[in-house]
C-alpha atoms as a PDB file:
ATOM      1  CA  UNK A   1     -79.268 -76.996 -83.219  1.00  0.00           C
ATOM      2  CA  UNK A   2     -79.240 -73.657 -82.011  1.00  0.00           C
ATOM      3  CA  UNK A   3     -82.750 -72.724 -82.046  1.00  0.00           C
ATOM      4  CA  UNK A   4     -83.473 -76.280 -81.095  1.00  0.00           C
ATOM      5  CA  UNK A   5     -85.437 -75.780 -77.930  1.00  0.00           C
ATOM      6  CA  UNK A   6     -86.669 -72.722 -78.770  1.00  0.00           C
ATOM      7  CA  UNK A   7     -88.802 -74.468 -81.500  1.00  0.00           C
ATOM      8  CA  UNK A   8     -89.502 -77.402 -79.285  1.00  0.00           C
ATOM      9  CA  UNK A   9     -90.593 -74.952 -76.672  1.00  0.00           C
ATOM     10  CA  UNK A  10     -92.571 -73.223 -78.823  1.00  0.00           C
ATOM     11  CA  UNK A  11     -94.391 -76.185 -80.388  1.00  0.00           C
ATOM     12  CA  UNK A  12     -95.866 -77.232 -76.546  1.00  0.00           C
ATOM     13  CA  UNK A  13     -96.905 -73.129 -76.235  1.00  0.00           C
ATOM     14  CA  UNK A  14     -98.744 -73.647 -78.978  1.00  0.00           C
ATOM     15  CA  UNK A  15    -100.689 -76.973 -78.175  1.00  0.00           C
ATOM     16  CA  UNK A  16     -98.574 -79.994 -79.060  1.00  0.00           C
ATOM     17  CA  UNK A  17     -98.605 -83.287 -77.223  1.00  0.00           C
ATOM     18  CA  UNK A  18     -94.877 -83.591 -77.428  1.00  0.00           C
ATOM     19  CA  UNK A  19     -92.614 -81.862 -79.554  1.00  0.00           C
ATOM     20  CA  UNK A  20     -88.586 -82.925 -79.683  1.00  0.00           C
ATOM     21  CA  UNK A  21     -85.673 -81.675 -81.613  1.00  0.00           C
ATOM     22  CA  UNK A  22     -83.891 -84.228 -83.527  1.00  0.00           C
ATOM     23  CA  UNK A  23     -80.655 -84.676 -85.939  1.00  0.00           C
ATOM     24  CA  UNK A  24     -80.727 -86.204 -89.394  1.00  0.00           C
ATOM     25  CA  UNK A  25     -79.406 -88.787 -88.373  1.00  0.00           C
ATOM     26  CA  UNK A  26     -81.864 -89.883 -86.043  1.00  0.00           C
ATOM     27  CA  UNK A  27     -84.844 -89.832 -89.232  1.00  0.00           C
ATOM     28  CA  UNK A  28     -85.009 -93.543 -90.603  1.00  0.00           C
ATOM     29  CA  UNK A  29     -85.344 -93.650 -93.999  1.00  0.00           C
ATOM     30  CA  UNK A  30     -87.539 -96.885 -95.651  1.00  0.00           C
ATOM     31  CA  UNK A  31     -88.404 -96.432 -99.316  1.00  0.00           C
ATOM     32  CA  UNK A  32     -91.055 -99.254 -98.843  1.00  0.00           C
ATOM     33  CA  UNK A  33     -93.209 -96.935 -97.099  1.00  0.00           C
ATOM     34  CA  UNK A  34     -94.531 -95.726-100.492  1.00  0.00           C
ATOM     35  CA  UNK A  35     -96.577 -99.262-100.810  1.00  0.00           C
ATOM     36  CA  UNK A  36     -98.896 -98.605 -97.790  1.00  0.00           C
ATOM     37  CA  UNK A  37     -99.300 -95.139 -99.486  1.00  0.00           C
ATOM     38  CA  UNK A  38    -100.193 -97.498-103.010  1.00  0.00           C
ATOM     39  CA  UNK A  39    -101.940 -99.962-101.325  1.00  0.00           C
ATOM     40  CA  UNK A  40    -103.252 -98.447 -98.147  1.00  0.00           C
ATOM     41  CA  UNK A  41    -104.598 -95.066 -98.441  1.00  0.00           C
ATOM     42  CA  UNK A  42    -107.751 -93.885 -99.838  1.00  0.00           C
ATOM     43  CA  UNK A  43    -106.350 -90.812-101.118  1.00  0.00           C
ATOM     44  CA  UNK A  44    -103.715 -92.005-103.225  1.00  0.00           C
ATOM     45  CA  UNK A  45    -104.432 -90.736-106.885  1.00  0.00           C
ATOM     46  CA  UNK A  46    -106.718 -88.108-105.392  1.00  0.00           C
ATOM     47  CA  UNK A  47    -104.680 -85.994-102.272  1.00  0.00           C
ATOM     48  CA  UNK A  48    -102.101 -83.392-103.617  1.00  0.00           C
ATOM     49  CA  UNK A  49    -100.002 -83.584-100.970  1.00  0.00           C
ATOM     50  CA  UNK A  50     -99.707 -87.655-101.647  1.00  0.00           C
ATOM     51  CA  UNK A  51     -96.528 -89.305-103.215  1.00  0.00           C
ATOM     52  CA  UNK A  52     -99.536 -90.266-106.502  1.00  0.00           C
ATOM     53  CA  UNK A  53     -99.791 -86.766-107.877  1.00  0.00           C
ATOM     54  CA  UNK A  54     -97.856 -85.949-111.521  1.00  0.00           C
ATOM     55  CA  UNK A  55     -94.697 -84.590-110.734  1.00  0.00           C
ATOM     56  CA  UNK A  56     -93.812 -85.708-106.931  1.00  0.00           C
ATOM     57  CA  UNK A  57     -91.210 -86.419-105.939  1.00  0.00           C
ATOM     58  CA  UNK A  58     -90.555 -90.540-105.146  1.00  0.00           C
ATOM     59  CA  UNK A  59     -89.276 -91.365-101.133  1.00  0.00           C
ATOM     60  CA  UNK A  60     -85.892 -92.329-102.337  1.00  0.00           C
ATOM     61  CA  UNK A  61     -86.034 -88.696-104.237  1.00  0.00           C
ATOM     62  CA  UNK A  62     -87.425 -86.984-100.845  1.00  0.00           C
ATOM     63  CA  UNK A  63     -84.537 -88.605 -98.799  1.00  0.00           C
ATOM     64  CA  UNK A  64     -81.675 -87.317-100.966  1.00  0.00           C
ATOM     65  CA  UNK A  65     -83.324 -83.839-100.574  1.00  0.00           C
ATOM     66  CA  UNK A  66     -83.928 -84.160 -97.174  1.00  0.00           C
ATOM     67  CA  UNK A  67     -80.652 -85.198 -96.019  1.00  0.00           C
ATOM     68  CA  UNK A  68     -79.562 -82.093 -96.866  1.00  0.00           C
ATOM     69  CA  UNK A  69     -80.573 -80.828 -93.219  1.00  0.00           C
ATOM     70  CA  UNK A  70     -79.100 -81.651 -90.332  1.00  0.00           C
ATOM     71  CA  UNK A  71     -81.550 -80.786 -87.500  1.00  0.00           C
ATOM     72  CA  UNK A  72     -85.482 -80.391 -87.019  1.00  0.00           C
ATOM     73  CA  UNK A  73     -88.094 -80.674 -85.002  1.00  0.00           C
ATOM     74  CA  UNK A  74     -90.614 -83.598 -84.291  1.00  0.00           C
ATOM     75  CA  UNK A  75     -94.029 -82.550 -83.194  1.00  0.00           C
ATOM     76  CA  UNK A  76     -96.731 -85.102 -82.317  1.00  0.00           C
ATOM     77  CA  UNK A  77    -100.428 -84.237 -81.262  1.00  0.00           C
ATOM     78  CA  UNK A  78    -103.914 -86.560 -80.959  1.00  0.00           C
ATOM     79  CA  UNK A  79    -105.222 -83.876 -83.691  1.00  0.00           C
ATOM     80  CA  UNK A  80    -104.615 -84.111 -86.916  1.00  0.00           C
ATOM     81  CA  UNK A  81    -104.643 -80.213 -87.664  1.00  0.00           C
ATOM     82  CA  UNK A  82    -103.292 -78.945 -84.150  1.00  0.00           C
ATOM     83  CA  UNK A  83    -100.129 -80.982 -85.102  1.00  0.00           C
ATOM     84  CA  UNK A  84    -100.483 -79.682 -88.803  1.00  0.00           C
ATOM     85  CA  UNK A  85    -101.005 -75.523 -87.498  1.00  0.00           C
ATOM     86  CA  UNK A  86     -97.724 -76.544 -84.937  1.00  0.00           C
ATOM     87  CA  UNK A  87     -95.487 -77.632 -87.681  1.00  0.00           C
ATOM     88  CA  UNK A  88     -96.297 -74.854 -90.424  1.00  0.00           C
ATOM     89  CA  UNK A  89     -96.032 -72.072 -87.878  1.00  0.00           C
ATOM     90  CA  UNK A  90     -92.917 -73.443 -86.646  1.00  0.00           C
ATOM     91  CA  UNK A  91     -92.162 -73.515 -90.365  1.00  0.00           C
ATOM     92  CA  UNK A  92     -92.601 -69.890 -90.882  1.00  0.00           C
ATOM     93  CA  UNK A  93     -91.070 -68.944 -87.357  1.00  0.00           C
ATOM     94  CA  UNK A  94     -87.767 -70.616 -88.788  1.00  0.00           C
ATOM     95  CA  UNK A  95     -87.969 -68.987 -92.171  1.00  0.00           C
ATOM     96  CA  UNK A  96     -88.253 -65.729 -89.778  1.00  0.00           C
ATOM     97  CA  UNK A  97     -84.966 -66.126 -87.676  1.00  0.00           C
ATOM     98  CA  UNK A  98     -83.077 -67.295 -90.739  1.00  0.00           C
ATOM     99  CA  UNK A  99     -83.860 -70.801 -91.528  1.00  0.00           C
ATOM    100  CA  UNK A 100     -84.822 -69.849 -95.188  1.00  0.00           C
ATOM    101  CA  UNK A 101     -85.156 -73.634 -95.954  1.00  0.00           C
ATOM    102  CA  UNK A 102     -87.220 -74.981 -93.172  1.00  0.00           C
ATOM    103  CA  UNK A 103     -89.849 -77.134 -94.496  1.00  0.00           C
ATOM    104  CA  UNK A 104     -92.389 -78.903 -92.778  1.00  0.00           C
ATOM    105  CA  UNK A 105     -94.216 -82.475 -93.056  1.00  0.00           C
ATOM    106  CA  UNK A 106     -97.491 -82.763 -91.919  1.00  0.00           C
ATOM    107  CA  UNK A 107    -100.389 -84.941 -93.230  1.00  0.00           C
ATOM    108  CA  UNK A 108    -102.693 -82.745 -94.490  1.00  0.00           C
ATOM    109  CA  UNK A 109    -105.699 -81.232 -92.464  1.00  0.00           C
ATOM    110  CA  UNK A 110    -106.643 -77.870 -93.736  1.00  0.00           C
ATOM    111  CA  UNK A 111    -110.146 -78.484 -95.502  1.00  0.00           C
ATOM    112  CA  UNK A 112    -112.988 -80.582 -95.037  1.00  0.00           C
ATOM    113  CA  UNK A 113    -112.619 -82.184 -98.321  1.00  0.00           C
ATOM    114  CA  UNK A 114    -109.358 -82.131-100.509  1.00  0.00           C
ATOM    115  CA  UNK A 115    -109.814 -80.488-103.840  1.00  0.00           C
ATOM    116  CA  UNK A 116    -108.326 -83.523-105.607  1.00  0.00           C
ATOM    117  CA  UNK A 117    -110.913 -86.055-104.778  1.00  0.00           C
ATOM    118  CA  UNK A 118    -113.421 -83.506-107.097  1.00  0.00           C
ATOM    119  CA  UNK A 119    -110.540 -83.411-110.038  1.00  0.00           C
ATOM    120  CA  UNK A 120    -109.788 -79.666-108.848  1.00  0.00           C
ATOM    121  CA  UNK A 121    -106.320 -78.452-107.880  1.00  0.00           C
ATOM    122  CA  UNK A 122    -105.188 -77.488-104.447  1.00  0.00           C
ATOM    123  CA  UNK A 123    -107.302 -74.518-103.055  1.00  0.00           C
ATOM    124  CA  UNK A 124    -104.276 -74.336-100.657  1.00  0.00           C
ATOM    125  CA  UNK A 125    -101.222 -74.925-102.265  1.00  0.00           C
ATOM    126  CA  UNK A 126     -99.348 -72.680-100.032  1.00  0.00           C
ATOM    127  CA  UNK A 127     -99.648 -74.380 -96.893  1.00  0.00           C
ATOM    128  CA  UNK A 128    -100.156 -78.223 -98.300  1.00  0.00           C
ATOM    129  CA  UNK A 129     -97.428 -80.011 -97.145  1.00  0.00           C
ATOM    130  CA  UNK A 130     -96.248 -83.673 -97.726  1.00  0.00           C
ATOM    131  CA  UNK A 131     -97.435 -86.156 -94.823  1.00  0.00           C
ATOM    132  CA  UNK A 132     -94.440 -87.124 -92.738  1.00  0.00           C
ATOM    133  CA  UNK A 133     -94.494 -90.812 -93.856  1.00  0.00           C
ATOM    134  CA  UNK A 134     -95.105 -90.431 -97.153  1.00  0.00           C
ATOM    135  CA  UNK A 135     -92.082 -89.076 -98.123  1.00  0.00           C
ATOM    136  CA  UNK A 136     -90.656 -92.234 -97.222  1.00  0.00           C
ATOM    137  CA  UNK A 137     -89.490 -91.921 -93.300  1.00  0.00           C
ATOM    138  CA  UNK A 138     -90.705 -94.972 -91.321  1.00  0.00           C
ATOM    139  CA  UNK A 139     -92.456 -92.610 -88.700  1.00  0.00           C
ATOM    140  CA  UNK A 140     -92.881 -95.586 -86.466  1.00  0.00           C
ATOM    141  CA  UNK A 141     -89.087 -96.348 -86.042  1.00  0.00           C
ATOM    142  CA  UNK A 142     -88.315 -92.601 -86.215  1.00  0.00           C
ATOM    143  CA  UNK A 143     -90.386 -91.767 -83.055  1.00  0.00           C
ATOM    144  CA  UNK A 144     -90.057 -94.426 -80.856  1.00  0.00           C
ATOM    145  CA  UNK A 145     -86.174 -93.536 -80.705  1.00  0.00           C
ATOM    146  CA  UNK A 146     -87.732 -90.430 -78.776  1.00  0.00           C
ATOM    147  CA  UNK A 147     -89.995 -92.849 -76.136  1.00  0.00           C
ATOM    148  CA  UNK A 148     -93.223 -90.837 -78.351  1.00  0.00           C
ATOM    149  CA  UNK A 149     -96.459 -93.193 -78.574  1.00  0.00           C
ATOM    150  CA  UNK A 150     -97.255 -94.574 -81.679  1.00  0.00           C
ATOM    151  CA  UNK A 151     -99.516 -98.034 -81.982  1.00  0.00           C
ATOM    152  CA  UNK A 152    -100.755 -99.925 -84.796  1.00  0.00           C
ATOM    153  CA  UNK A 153    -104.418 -98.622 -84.552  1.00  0.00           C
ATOM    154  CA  UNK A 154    -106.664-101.926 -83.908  1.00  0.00           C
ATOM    155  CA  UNK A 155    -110.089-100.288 -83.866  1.00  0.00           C
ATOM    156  CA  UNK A 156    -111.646 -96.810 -84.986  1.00  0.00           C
ATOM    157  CA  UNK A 157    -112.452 -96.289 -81.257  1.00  0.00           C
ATOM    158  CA  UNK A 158    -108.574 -95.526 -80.301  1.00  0.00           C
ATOM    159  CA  UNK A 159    -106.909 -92.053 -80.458  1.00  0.00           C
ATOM    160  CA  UNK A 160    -104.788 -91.763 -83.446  1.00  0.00           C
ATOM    161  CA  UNK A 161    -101.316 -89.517 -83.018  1.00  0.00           C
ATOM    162  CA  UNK A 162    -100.410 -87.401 -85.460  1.00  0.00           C
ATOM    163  CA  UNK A 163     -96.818 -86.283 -86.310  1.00  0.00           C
ATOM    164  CA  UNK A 164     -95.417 -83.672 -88.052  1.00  0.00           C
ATOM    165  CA  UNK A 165     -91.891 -82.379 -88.351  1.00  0.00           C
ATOM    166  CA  UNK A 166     -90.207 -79.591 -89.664  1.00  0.00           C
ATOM    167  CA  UNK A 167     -86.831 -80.095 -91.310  1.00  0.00           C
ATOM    168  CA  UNK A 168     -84.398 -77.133 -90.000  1.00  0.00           C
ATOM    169  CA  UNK A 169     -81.054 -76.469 -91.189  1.00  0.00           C
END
């Protein structure tokens, strides 16, 4: 975890809430998070970056590939596409110093309207990345290890928080 704080540092330069470094071992891994994808999200069937498209990969499938790491960075924000810009330029600023396999999580933000819900592929396939949850990490569990704020949303009138994280090395 070289790099560690640089990235963490980097994320709150750049706008994030909170940003924290973690180890794999500190991601917690629930394959039943796919059924409040199934049975809890409007864009399932529709989003490309959900778990519902042809071809993704399933959370059990995500965890043995993720596991692979062994450090990251956790970045939270109270917008949805501040914490999304954070996590893929901290992304590409691994890539940059060497971490050829950093990949980031972040639900995605980047257009108005996703393609999918029109039946049209990804106009940003490049950038799309898997939400943090839906690749099966219990993102409630995962953060709250770190003293980050995350609440069961009651009403539409309370601020959300959004987390990202990009898996390291």
């Amino acid at each position: 975890m070289m790099d560690a704080e640089y990235f963490v540092d980097l994320a709150l330069e750049w706008g994030a809430d909170h940003a924290v470094p973690f180890e794999i071992s500190d991601i917690v891994f629930d394959p039943r998070t796919i059924l409040k994808c199934a049975f809890g999200c409007g864009d399932w069937g529709y989003g490309h970056t959900c778990p519902s498209r042809p071809l993704s990969l399933k959370p059990w499938e995500y965890e043995h590939v993720l596991r692979r790491y062994s450090w990251g960075v956790i970045i939270h924000s109270t917008d949805k596409r501040i914490s999304q810009d954070i996590s893929f330029g901290i992304e590409r600023e691994a890539f940059l110093r060497g971490y050829y396999l950093a990949f980031s999580l972040s639900d995605c933000a980047i257009c108005g309207e996703c393609a999918g819900f029109a039946g049209k592929p990804c106009v940003n396939p490049k950038k799309a990345r898997p939400a943090f949850h839906s690749v099966g990490i219990d993102v409630f569990k995962t953060v709250h290890q770190f003293g980050l704020p995350l609440d069961t949303l009651k009403s539409q009138d309370e601020t959300a928080n959004w987390y990202s994280a990009v898996f390291i090395e």
